[in-house]
Protein backbone atom coordinates (compact mmCIF):
# COMPACT_ATOMS: atom_id res chain seq x y z
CA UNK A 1 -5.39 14.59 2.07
CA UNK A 2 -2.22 13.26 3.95
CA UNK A 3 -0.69 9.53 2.66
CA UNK A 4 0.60 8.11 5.66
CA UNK A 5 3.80 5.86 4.47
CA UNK A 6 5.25 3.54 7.01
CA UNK A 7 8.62 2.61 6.52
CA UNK A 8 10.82 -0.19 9.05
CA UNK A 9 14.35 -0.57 8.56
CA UNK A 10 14.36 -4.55 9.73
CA UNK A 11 13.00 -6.99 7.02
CA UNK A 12 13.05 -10.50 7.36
CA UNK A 13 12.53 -12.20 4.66
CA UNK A 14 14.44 -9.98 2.32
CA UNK A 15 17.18 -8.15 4.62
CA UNK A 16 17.02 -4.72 4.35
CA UNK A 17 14.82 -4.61 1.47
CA UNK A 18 13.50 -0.78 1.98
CA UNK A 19 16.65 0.44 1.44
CA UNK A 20 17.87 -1.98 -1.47
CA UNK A 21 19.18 0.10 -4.56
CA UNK A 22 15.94 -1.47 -7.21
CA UNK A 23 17.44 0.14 -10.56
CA UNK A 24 19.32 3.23 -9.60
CA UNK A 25 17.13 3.99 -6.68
CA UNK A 26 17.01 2.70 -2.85
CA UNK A 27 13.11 0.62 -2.72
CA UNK A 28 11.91 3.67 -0.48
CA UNK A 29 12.36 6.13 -3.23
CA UNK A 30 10.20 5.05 -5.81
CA UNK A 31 7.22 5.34 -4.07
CA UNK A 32 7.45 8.38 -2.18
CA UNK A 33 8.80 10.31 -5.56
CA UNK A 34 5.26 8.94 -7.00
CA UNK A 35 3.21 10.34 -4.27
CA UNK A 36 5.23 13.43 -4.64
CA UNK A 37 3.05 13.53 -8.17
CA UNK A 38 -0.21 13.86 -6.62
CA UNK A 39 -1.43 16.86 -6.53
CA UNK A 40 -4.17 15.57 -4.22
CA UNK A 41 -1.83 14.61 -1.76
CA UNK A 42 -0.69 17.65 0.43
CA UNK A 43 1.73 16.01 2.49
CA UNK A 44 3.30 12.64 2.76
CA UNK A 45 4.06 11.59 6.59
CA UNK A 46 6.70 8.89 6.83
CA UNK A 47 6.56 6.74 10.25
CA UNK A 48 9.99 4.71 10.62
CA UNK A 49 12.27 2.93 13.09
CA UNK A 50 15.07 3.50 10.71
CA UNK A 51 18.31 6.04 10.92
CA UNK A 52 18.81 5.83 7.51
CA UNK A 53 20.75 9.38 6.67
CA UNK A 54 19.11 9.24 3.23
CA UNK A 55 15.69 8.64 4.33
CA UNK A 56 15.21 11.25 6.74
CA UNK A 57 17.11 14.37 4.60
CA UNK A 58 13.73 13.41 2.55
CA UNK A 59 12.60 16.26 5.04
CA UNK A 60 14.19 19.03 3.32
CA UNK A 61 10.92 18.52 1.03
CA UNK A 62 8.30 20.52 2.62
CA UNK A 63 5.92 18.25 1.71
CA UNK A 64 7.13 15.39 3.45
CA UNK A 65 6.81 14.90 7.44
CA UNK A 66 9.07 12.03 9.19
CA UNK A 67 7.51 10.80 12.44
CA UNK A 68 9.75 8.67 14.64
CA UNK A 69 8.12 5.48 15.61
CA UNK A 70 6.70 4.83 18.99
CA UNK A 71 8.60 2.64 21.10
CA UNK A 72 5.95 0.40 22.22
CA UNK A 73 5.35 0.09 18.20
CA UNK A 74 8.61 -1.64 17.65
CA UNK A 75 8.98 -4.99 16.13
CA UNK A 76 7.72 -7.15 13.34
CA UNK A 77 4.20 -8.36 15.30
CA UNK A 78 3.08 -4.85 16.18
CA UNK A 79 -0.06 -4.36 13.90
CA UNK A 80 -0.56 -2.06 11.42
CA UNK A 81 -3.48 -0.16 12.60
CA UNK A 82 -2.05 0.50 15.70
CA UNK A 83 1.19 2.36 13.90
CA UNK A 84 -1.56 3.82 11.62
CA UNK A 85 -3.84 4.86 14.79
CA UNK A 86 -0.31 6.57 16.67
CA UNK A 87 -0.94 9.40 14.00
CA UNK A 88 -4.39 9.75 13.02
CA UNK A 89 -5.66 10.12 16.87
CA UNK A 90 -3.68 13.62 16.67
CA UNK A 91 -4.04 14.81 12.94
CA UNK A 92 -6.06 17.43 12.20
CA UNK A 93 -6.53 15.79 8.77
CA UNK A 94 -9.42 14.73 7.73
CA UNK A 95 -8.45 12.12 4.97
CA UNK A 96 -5.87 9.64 4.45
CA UNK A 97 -4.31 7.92 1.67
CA UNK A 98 -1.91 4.86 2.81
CA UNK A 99 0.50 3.10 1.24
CA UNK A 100 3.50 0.99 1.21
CA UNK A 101 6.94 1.40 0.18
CA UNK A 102 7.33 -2.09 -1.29
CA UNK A 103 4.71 -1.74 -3.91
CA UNK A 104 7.59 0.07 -6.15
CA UNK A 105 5.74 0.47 -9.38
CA UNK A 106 2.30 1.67 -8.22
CA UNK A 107 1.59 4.50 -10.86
CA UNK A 108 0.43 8.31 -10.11
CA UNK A 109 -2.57 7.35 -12.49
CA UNK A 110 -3.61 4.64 -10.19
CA UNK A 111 -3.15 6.83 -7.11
CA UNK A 112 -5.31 9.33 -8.42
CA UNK A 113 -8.38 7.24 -9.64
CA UNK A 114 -8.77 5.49 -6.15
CA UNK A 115 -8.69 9.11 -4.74
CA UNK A 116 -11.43 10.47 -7.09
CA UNK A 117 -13.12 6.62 -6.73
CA UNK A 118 -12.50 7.44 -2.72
CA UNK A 119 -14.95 10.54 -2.66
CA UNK A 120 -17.47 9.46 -5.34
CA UNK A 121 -17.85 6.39 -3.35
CA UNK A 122 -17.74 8.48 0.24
CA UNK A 123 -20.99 9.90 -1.24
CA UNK A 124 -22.49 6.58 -2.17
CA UNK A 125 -22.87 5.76 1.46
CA UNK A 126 -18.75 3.62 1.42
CA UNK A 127 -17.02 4.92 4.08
CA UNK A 128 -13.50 3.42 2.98
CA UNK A 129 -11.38 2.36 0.23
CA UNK A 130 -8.73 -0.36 -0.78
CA UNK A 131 -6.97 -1.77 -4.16
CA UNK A 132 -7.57 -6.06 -4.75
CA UNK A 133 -6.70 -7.98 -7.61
CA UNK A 134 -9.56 -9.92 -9.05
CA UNK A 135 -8.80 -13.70 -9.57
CA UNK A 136 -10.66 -15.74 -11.80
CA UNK A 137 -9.63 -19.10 -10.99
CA UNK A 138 -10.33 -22.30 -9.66
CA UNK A 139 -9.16 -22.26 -5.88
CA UNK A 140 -7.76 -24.53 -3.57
CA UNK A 141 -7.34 -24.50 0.36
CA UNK A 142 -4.72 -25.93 2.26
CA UNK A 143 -6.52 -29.53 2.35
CA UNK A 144 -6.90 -29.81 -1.50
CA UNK A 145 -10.62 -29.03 -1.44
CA UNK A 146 -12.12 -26.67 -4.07
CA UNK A 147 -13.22 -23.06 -3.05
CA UNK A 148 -15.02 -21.60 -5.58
CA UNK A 149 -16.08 -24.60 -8.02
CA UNK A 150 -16.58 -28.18 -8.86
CA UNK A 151 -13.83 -30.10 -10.42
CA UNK A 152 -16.81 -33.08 -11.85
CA UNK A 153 -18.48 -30.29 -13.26
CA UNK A 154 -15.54 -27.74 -14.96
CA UNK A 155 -16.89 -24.14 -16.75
CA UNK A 156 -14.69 -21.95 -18.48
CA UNK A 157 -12.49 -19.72 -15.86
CA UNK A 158 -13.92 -16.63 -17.34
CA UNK A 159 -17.01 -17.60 -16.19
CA UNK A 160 -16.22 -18.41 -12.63
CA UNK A 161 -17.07 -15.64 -9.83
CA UNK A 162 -14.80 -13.18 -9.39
CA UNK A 163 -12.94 -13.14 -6.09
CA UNK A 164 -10.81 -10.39 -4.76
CA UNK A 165 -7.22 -10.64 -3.24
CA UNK A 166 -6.41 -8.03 -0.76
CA UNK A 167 -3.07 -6.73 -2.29
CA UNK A 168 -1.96 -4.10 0.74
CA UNK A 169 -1.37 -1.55 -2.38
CA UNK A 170 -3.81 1.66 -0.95
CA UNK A 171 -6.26 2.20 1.47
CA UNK A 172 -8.05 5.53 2.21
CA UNK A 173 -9.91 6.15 4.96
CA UNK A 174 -10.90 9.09 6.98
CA UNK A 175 -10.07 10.22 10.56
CA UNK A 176 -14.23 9.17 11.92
CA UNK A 177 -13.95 6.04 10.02
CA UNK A 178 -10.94 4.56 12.12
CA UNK A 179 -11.85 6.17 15.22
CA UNK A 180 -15.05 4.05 15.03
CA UNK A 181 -13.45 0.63 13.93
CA UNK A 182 -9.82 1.17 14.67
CA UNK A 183 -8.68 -0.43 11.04
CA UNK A 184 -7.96 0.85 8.07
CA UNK A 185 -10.88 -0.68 6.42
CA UNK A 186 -14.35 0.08 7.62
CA UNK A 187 -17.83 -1.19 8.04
CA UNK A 188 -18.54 -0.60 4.02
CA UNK A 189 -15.47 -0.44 2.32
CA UNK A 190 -15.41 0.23 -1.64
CA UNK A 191 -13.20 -2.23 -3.61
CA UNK A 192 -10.92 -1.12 -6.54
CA UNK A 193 -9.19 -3.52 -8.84
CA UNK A 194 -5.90 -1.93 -9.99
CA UNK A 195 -3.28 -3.39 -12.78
CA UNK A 196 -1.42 -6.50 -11.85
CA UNK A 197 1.90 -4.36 -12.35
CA UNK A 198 1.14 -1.74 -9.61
CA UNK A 199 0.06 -4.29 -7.12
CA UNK A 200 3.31 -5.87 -7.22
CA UNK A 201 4.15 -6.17 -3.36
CA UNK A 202 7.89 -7.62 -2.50
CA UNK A 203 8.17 -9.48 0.07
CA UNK A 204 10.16 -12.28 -1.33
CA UNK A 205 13.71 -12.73 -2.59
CA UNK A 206 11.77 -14.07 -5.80
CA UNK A 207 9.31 -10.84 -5.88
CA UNK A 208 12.87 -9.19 -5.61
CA UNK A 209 13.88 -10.38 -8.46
CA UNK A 210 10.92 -10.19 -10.69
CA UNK A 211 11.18 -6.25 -9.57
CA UNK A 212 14.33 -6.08 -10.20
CA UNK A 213 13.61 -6.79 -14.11
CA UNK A 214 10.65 -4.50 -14.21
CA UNK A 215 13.15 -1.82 -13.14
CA UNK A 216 15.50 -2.06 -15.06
CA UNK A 217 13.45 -1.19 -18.08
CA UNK A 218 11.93 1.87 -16.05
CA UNK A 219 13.51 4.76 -14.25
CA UNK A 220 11.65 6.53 -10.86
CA UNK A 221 10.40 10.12 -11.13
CA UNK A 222 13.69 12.36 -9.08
CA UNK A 223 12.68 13.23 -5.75
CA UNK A 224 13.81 16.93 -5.83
């Protein structure tokens, strides 16, 4: 199985926020020394627009594979099963495992249960896999109207249906599956709630922050 890693050097929201030093380590880092941990995993190809020096000596691992980006890929509106799709149409892999390089503290354990989850389910008749967070709450939409219950008739939260959040953590998919739909996630995907702390996803200066506290209490695994 291959994780496929993509990896921009522009960020808008938080500027340069892939290569931000979160504890002792540039953002980039922490991830890729996880997936490093998998055993499962036999390489990890990295897809960037970036120079970075740092970043691409990561190559001097044999395990790890960085692909230039496309240049019709550029940009922050290019989707990401198109940048996903520029690899896969010429691996010879058969699975994937995909991930993001802002989701700093998603753990090797986690990693490895949605792979073993991935081919359990594969054989179950789910021909794809992502990570969600369950919520449990009562919902609102943009108009102030209630989702998921009524507010003249309140039950206990715990007893409200659960509803998952897509939280861009992991997907894993194989090389038929998005040749048929062209996405990530396919016709019967297979939904695994991870821990709240591994689906952390930064993409704010305030989810910056809140990272930057987490890590400074933990240390990354060393690359080499």
């Amino acid at each position: 199985m291959q994780a496929i890693l993509p990896l921009k050097a522009h960020s808008e929201r938080v500027p340069g926020k892939n290569f931000k030093i979160l504890g002792d380590k540039p953002l980039f880092h922490w991830v890729v020394a996880t997936l490093l941990e998998v055993s499962e995993i036999s390489e990890i190809v990295i897809d960037t627009d970036s120079e970075d020096s740092g970043l691409w000596s990561l190559a001097e691992n044999p395990k790890i594979i960085i692909k230039k980006r496309a240049p019709n890929l550029l940009g922050d509106f290019v989707s990401m099963n198109e940048i996903i799709w520029d690899y896969v149409k010429t691996a010879s892999t058969k699975d994937f495992f995909m991930t993001h390089v802002t989701n700093p503290f998603l753990s090797k354990e986690t990693m490895k249960v949605a792979i073993r989850e991935y081919f359990i389910q594969k054989e179950n008749g789910y021909d794809s896999l992502f990570s969600v967070s369950p919520i449990q709450g009562r919902l609102f939409n943009h108009q102030g109207l209630p989702m998921n219950h009524d507010p003249l008739n309140l039950i206990r939260t715990q007893d409200l249906e659960t509803i998952f959040l897509e939280n861009s953590c992991l997907y894993l998919f194989d090389k038929e599956t998005f040749t048929k739909h062209h996405a990530r996630i396919g016709a019967r995907p297979f939904l695994l709630p991870i821990p709240a702390i591994d689906s952390i996803d930064i993409d704010t200066m305030e989810e910056w922050e809140l990272a930057q506290q987490i890590a400074s209490g933990r240390s990354p695994s060393t690359l080499f």
